[in-house]
PDB file of N, CA and C in Angstrom:
ATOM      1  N   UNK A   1      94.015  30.090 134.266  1.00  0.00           N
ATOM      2  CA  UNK A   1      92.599  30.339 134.359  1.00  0.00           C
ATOM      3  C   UNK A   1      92.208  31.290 133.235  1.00  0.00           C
ATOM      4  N   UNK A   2      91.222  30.942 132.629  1.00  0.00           N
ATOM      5  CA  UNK A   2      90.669  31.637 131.343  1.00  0.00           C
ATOM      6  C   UNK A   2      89.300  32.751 131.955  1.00  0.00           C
ATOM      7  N   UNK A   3      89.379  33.874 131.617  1.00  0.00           N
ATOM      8  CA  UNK A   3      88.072  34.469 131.924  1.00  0.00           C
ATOM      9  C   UNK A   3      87.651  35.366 130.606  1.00  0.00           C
ATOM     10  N   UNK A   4      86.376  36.108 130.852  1.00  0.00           N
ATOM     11  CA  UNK A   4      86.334  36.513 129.361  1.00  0.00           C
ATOM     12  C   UNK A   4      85.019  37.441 130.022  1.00  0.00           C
ATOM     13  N   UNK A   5      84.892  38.855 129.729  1.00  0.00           N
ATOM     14  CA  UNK A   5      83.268  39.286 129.934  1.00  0.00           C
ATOM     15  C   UNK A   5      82.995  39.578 128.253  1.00  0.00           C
ATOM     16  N   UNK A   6      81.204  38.615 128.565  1.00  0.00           N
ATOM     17  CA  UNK A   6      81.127  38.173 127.458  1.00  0.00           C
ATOM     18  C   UNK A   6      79.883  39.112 126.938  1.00  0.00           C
ATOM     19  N   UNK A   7      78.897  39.496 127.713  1.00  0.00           N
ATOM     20  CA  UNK A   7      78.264  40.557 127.071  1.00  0.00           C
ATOM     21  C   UNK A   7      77.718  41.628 128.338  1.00  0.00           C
ATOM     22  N   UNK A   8      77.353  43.138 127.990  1.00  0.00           N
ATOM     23  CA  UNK A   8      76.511  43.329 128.564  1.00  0.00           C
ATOM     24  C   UNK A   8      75.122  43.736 128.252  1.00  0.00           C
ATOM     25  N   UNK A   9      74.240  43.468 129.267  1.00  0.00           N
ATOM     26  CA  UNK A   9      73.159  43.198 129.169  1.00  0.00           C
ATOM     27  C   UNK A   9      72.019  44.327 129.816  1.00  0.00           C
ATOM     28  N   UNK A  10      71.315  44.771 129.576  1.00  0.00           N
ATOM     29  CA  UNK A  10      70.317  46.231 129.842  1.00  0.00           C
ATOM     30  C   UNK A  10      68.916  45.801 129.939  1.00  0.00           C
ATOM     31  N   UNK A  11      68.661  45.775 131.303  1.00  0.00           N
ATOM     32  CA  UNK A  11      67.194  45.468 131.792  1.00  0.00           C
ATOM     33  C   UNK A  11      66.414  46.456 132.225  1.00  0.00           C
ATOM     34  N   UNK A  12      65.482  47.592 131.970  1.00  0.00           N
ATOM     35  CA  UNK A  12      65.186  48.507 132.769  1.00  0.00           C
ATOM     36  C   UNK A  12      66.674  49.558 132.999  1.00  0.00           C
ATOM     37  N   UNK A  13      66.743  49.794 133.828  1.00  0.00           N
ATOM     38  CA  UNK A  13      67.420  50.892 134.510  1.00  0.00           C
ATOM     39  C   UNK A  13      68.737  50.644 134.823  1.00  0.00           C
ATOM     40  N   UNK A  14      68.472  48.956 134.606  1.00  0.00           N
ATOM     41  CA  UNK A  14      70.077  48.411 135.428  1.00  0.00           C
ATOM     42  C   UNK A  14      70.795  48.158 134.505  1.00  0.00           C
ATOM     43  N   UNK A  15      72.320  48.284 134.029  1.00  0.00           N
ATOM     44  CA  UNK A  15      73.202  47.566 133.217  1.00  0.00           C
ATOM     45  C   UNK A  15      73.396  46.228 134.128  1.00  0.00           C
ATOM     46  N   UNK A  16      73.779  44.967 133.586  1.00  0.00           N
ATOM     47  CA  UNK A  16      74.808  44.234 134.133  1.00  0.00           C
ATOM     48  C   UNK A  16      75.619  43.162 132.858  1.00  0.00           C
ATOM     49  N   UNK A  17      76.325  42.758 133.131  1.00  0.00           N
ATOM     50  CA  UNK A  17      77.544  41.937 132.583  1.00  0.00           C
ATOM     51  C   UNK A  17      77.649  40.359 133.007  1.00  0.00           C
ATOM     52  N   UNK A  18      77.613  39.812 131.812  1.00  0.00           N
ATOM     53  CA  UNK A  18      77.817  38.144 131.833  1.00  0.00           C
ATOM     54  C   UNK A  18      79.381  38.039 131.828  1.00  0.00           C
ATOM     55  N   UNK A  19      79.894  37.783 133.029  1.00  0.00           N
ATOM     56  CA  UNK A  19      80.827  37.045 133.325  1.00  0.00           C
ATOM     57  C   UNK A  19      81.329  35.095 133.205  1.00  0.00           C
ATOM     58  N   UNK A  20      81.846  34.780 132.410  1.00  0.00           N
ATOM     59  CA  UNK A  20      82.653  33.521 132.196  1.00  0.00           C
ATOM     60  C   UNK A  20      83.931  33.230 132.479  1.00  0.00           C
ATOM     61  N   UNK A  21      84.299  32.612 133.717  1.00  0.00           N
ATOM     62  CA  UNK A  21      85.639  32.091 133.588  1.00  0.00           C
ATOM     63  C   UNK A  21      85.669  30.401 133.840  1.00  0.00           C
ATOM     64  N   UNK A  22      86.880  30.239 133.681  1.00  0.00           N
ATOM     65  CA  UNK A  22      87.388  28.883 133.257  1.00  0.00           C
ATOM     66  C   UNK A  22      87.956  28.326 134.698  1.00  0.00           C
ATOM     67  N   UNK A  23      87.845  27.352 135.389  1.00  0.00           N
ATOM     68  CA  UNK A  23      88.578  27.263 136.784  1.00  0.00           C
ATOM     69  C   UNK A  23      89.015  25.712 136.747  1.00  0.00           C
ATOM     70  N   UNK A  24      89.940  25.475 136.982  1.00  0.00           N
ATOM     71  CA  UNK A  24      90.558  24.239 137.439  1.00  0.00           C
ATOM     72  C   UNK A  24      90.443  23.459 138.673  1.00  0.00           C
ATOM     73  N   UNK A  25      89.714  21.642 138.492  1.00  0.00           N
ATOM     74  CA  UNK A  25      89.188  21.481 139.511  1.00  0.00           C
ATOM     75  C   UNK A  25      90.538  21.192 140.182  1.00  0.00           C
ATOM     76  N   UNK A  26      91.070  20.922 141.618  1.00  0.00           N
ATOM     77  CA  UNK A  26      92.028  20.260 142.189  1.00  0.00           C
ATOM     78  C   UNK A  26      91.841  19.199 142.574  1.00  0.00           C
ATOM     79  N   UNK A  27      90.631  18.336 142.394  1.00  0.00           N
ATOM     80  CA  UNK A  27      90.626  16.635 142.729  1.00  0.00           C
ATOM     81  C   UNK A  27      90.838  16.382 141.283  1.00  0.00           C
ATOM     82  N   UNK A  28      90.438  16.799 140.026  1.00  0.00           N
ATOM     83  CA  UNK A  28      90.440  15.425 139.253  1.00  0.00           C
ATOM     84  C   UNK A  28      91.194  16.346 138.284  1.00  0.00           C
ATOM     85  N   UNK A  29      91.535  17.826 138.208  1.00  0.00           N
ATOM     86  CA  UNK A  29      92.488  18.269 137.233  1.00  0.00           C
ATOM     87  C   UNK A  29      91.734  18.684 135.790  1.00  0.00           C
ATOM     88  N   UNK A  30      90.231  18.320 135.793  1.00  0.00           N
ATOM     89  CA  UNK A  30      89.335  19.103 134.571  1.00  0.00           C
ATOM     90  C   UNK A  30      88.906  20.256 135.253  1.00  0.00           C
ATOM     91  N   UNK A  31      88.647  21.066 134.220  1.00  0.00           N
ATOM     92  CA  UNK A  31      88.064  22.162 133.875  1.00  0.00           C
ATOM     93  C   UNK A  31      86.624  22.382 134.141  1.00  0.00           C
ATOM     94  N   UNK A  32      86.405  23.158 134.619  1.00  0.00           N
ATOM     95  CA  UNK A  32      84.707  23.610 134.707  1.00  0.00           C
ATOM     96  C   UNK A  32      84.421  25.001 134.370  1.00  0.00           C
ATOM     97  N   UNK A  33      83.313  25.666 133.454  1.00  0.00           N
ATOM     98  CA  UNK A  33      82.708  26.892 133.499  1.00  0.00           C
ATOM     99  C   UNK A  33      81.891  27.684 134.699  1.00  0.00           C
ATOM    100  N   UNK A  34      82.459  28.811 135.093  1.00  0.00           N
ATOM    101  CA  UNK A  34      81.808  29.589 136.363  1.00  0.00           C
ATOM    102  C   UNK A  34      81.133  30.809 135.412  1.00  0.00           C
ATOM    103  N   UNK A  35      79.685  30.990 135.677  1.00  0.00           N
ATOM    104  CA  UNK A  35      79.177  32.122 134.943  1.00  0.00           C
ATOM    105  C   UNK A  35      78.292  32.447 135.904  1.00  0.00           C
ATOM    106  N   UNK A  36      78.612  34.099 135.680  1.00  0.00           N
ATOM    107  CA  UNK A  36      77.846  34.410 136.661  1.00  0.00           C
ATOM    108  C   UNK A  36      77.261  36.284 135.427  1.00  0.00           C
ATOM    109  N   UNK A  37      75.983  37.011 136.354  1.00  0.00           N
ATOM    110  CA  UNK A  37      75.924  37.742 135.568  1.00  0.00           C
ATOM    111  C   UNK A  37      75.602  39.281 137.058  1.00  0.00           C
ATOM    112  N   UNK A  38      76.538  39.962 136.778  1.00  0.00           N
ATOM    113  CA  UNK A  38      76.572  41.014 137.650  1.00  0.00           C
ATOM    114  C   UNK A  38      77.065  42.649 137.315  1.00  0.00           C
ATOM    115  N   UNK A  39      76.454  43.383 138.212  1.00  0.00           N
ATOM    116  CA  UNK A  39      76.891  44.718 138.138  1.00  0.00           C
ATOM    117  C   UNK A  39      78.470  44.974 137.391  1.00  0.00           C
ATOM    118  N   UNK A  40      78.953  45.961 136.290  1.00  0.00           N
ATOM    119  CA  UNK A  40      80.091  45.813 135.640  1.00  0.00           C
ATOM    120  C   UNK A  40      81.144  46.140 136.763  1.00  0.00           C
ATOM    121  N   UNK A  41      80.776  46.977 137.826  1.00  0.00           N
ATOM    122  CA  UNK A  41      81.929  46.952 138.647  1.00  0.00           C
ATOM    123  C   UNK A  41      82.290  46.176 139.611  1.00  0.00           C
ATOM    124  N   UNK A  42      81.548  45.240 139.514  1.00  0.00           N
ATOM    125  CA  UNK A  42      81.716  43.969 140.227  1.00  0.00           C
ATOM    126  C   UNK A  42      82.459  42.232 139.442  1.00  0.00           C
ATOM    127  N   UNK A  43      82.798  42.784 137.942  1.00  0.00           N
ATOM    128  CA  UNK A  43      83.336  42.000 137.234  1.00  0.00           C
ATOM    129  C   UNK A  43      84.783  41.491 137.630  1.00  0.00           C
ATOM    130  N   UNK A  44      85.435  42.302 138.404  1.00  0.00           N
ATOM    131  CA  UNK A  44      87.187  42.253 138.930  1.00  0.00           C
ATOM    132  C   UNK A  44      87.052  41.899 139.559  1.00  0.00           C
ATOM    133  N   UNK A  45      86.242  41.643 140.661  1.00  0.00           N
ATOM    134  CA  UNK A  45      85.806  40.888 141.857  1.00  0.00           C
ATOM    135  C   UNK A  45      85.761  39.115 141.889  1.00  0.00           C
ATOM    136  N   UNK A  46      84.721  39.485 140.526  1.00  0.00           N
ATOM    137  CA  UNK A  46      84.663  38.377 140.813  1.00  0.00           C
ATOM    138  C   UNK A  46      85.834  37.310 140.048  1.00  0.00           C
ATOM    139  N   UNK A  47      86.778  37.515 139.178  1.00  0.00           N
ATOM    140  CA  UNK A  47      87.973  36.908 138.162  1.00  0.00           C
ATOM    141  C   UNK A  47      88.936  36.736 139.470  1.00  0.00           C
ATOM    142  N   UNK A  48      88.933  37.686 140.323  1.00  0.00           N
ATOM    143  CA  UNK A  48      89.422  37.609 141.587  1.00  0.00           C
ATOM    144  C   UNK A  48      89.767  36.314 142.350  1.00  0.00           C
ATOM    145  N   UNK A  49      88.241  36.158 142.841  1.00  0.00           N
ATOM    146  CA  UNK A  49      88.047  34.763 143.505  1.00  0.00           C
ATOM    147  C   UNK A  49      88.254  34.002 142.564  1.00  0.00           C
ATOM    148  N   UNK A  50      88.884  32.892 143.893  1.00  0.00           N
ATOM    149  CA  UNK A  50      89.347  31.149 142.759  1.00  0.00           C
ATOM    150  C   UNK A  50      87.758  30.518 143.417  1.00  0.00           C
TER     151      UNK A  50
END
């Protein structure tokens, strides 16, 4: 599984972080992109979950 934090990002008051990882489907064996964009201490969390 490939992951990568790819930027962070500053709106107002809040930091948060674009998260990208890479996940492997188990029916057909391709690849799909999961992006999500969240609080930075919530980045381990989420590389975490499959």
């Amino acid at each position: 599984m490939a992951k990568k934090s790819v930027a962070t990002l500053q709106s107002g008051s809040k930091r948060l972080t674009k998260a990208i990882k890479m996940v492997k489907s188990p029916k057909t064996g391709s690849y799909a992109f999961v992006e999500t964009i969240t609080d930075p201490s919530q980045v381990k969390e989420f590389f975490k979950k499959n």
